[in-house]
PDB file of N, CA and C in Angstrom:
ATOM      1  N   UNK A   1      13.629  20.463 -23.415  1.00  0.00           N
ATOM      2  CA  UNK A   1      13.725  19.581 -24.560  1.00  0.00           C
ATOM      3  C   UNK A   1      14.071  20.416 -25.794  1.00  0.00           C
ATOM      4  N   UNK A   2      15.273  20.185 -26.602  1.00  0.00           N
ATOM      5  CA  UNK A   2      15.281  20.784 -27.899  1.00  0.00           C
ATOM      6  C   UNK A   2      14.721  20.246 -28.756  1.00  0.00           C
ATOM      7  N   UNK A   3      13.809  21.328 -29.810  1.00  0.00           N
ATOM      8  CA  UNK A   3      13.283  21.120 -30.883  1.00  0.00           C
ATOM      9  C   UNK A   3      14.152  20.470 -31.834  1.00  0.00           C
ATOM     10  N   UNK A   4      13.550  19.666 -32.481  1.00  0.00           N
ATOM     11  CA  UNK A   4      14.565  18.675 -33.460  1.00  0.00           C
ATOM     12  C   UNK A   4      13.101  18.320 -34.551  1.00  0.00           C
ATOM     13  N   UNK A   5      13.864  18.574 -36.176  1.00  0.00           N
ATOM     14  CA  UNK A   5      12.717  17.871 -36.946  1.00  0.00           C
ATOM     15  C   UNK A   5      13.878  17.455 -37.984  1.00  0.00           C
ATOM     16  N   UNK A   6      12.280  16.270 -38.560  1.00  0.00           N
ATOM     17  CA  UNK A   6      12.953  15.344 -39.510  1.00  0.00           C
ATOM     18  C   UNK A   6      12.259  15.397 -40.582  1.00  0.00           C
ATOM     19  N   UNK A   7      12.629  15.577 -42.082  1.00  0.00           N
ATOM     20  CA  UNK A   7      12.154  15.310 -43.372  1.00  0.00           C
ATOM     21  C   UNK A   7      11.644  13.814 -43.387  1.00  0.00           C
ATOM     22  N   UNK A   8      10.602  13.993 -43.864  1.00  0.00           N
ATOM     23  CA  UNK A   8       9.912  12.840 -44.324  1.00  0.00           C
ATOM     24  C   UNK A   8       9.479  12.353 -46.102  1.00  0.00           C
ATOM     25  N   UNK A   9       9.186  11.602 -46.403  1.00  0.00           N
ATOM     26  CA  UNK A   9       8.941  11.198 -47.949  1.00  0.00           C
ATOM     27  C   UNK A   9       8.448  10.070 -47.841  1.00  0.00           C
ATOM     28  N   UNK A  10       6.896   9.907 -48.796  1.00  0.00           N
ATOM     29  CA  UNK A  10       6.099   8.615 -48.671  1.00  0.00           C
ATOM     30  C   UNK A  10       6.956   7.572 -49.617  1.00  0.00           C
ATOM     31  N   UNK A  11       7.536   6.597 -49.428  1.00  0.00           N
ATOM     32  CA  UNK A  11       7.693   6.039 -50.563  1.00  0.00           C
ATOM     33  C   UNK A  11       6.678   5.452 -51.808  1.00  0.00           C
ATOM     34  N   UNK A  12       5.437   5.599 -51.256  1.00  0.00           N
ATOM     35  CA  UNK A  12       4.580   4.997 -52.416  1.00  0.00           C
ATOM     36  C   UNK A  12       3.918   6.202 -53.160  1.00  0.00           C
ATOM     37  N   UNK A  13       3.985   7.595 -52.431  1.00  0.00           N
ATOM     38  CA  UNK A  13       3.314   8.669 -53.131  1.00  0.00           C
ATOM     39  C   UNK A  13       4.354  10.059 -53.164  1.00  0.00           C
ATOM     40  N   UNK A  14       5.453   9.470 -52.395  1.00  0.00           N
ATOM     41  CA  UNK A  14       6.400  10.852 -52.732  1.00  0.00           C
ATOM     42  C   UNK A  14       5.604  12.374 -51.900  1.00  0.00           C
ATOM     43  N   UNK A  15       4.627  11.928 -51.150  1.00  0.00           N
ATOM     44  CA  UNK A  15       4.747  13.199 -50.325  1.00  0.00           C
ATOM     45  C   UNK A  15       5.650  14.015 -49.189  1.00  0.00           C
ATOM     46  N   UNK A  16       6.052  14.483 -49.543  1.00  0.00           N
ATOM     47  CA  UNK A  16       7.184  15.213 -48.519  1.00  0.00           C
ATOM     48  C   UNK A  16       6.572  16.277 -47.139  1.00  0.00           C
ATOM     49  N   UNK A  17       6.883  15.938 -46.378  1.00  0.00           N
ATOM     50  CA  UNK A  17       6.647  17.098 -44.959  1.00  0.00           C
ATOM     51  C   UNK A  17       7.730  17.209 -43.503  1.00  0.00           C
ATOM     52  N   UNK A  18       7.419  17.333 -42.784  1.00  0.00           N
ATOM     53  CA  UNK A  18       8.377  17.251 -41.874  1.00  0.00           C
ATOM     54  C   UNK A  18       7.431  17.081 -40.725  1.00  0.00           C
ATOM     55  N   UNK A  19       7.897  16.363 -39.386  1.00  0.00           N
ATOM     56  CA  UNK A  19       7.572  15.966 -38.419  1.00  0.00           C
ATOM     57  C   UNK A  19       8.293  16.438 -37.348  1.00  0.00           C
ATOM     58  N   UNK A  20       7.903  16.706 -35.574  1.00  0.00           N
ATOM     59  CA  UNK A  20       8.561  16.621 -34.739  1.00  0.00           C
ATOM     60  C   UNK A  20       9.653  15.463 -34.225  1.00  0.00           C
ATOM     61  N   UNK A  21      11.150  15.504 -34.611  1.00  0.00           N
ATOM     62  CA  UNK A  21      11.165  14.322 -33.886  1.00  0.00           C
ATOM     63  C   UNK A  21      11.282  13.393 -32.537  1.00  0.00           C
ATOM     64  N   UNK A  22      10.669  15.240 -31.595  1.00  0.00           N
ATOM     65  CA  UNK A  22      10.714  14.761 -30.109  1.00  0.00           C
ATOM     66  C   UNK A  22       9.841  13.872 -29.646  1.00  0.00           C
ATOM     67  N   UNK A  23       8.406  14.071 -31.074  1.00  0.00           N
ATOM     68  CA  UNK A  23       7.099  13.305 -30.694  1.00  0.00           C
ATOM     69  C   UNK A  23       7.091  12.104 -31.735  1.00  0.00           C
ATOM     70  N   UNK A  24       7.451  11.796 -32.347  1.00  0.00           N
ATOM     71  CA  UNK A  24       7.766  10.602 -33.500  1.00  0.00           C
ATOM     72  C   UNK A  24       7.676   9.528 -33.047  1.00  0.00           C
ATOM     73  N   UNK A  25       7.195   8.453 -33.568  1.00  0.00           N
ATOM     74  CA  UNK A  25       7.147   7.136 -32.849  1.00  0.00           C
ATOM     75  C   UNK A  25       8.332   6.812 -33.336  1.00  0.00           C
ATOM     76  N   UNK A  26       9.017   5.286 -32.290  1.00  0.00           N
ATOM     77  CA  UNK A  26       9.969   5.009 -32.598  1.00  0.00           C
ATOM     78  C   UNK A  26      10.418   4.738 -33.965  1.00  0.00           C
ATOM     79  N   UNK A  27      11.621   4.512 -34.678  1.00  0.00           N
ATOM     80  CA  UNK A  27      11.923   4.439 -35.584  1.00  0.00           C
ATOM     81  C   UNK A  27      11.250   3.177 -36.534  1.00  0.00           C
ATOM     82  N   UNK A  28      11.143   1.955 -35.995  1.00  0.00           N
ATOM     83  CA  UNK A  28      10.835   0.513 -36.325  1.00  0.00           C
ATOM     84  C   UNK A  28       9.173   0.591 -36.094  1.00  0.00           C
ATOM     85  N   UNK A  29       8.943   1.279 -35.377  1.00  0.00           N
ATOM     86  CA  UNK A  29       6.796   1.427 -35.568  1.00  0.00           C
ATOM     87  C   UNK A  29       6.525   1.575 -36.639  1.00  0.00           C
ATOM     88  N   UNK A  30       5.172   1.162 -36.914  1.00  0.00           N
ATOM     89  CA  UNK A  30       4.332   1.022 -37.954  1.00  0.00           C
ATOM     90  C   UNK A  30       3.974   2.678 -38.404  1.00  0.00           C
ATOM     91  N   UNK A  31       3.941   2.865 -39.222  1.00  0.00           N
ATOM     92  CA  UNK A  31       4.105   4.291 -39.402  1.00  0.00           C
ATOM     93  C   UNK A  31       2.818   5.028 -40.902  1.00  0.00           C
ATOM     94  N   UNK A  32       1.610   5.355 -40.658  1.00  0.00           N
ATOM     95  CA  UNK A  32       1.032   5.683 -42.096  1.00  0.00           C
ATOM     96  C   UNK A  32       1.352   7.193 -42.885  1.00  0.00           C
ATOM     97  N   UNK A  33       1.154   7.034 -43.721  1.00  0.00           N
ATOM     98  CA  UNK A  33       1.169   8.370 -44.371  1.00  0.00           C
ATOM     99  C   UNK A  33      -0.193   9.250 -44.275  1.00  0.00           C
ATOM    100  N   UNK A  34       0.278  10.414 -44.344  1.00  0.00           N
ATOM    101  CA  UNK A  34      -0.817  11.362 -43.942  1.00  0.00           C
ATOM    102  C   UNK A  34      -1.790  11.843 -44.857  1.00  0.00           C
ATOM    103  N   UNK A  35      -1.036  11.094 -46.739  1.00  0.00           N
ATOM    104  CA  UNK A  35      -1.679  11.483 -47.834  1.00  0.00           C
ATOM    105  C   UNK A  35      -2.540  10.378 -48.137  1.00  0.00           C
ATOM    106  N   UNK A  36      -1.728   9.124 -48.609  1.00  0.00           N
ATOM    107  CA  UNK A  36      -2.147   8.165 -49.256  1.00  0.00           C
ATOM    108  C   UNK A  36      -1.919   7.169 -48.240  1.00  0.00           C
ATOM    109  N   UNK A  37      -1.496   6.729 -46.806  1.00  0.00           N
ATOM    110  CA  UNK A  37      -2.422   5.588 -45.903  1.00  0.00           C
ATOM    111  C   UNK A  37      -1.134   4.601 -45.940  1.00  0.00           C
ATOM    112  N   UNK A  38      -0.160   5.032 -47.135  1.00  0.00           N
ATOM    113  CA  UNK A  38       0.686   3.634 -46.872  1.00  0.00           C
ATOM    114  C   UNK A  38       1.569   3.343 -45.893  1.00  0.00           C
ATOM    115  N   UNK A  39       1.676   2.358 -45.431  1.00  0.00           N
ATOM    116  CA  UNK A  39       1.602   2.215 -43.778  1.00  0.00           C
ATOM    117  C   UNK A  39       2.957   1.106 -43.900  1.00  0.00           C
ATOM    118  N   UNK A  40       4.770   1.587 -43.229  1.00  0.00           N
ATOM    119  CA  UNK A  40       5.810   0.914 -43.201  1.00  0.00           C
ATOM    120  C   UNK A  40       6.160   1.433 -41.928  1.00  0.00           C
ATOM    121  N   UNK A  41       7.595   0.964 -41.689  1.00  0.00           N
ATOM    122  CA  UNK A  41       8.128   1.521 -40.525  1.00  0.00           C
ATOM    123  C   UNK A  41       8.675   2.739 -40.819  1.00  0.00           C
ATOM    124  N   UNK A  42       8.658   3.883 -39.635  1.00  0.00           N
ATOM    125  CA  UNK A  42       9.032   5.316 -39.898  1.00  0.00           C
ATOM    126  C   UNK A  42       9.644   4.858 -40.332  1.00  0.00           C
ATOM    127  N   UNK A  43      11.293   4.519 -40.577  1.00  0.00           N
ATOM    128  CA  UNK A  43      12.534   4.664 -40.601  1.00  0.00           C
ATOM    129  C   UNK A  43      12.445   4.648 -42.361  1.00  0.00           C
ATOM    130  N   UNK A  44      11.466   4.076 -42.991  1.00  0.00           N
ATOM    131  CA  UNK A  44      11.529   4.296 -44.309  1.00  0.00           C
ATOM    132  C   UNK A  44      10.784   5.147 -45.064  1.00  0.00           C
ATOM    133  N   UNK A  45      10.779   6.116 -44.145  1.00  0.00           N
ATOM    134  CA  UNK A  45       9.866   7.288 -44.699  1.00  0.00           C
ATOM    135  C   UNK A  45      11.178   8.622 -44.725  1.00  0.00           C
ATOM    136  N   UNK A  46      12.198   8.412 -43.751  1.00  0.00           N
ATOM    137  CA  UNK A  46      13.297   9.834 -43.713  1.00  0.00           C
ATOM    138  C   UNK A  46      13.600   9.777 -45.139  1.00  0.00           C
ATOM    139  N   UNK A  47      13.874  10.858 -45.494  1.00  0.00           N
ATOM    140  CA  UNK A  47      13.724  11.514 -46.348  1.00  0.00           C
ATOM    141  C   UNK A  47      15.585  11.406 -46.844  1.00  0.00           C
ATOM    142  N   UNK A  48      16.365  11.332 -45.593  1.00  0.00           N
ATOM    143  CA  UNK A  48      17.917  11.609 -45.963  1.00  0.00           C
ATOM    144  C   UNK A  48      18.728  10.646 -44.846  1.00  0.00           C
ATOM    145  N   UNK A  49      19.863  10.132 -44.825  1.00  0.00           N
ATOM    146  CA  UNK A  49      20.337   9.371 -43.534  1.00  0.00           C
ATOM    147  C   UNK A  49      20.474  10.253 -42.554  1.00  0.00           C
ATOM    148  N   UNK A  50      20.670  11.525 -42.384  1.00  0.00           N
ATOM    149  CA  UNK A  50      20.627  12.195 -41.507  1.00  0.00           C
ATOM    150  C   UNK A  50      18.992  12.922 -40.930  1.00  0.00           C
ATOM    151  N   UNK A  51      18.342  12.704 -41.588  1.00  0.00           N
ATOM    152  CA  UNK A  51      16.872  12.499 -40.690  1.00  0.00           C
ATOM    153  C   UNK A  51      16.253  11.158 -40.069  1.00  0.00           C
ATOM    154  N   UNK A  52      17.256  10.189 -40.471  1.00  0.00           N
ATOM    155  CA  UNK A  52      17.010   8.914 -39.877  1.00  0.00           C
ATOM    156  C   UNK A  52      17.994   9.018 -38.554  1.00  0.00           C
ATOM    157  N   UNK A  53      19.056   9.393 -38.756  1.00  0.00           N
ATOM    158  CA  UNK A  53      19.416   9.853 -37.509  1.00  0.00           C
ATOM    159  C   UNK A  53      19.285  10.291 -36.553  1.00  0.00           C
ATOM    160  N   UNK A  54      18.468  11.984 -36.640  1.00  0.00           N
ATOM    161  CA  UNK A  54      17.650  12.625 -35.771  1.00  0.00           C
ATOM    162  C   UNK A  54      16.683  11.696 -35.300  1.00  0.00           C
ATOM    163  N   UNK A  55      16.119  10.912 -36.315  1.00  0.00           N
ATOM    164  CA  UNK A  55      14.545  10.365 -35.796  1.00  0.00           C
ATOM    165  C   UNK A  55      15.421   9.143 -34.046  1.00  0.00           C
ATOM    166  N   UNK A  56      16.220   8.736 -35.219  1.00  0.00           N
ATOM    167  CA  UNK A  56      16.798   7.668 -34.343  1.00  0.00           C
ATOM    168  C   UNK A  56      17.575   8.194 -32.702  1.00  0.00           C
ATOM    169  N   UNK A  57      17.767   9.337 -32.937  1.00  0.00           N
ATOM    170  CA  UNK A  57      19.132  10.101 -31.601  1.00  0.00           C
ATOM    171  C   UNK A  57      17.291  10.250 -30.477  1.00  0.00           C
ATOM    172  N   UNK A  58      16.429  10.690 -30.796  1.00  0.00           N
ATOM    173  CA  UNK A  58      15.418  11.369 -29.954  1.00  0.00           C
ATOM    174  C   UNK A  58      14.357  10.408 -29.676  1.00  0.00           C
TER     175      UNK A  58
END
């Protein structure tokens, strides 16, 4: 399996980190933040369209 990661960004608190995206839940799952709890689907947490990509290819 190749390592693959994706930028992340809370939209309600702007925390930034990065995730595996071999282990990532699917893109459309319910998804919380690790700072402040706010809880959307990953896909609106990538950080860039091309980490929505990665999230989305794996």
């Amino acid at each position: 399996m190749q390592e693959a990661y994706a930028q992340l960004t809370c939209p309600a608190c702007e925390k930034h980190w990065e995730t595996d995206a071999n282990t990532a839940p699917d893109t459309d799952a319910d998804f919380a933040c690790p700072d402040c709890g706010e809880r959307r689907p990953l896909s609106e947490f990538a950080h860039t369209s091309r980490d929505l990509e990665v999230l989305r290819e794996l």
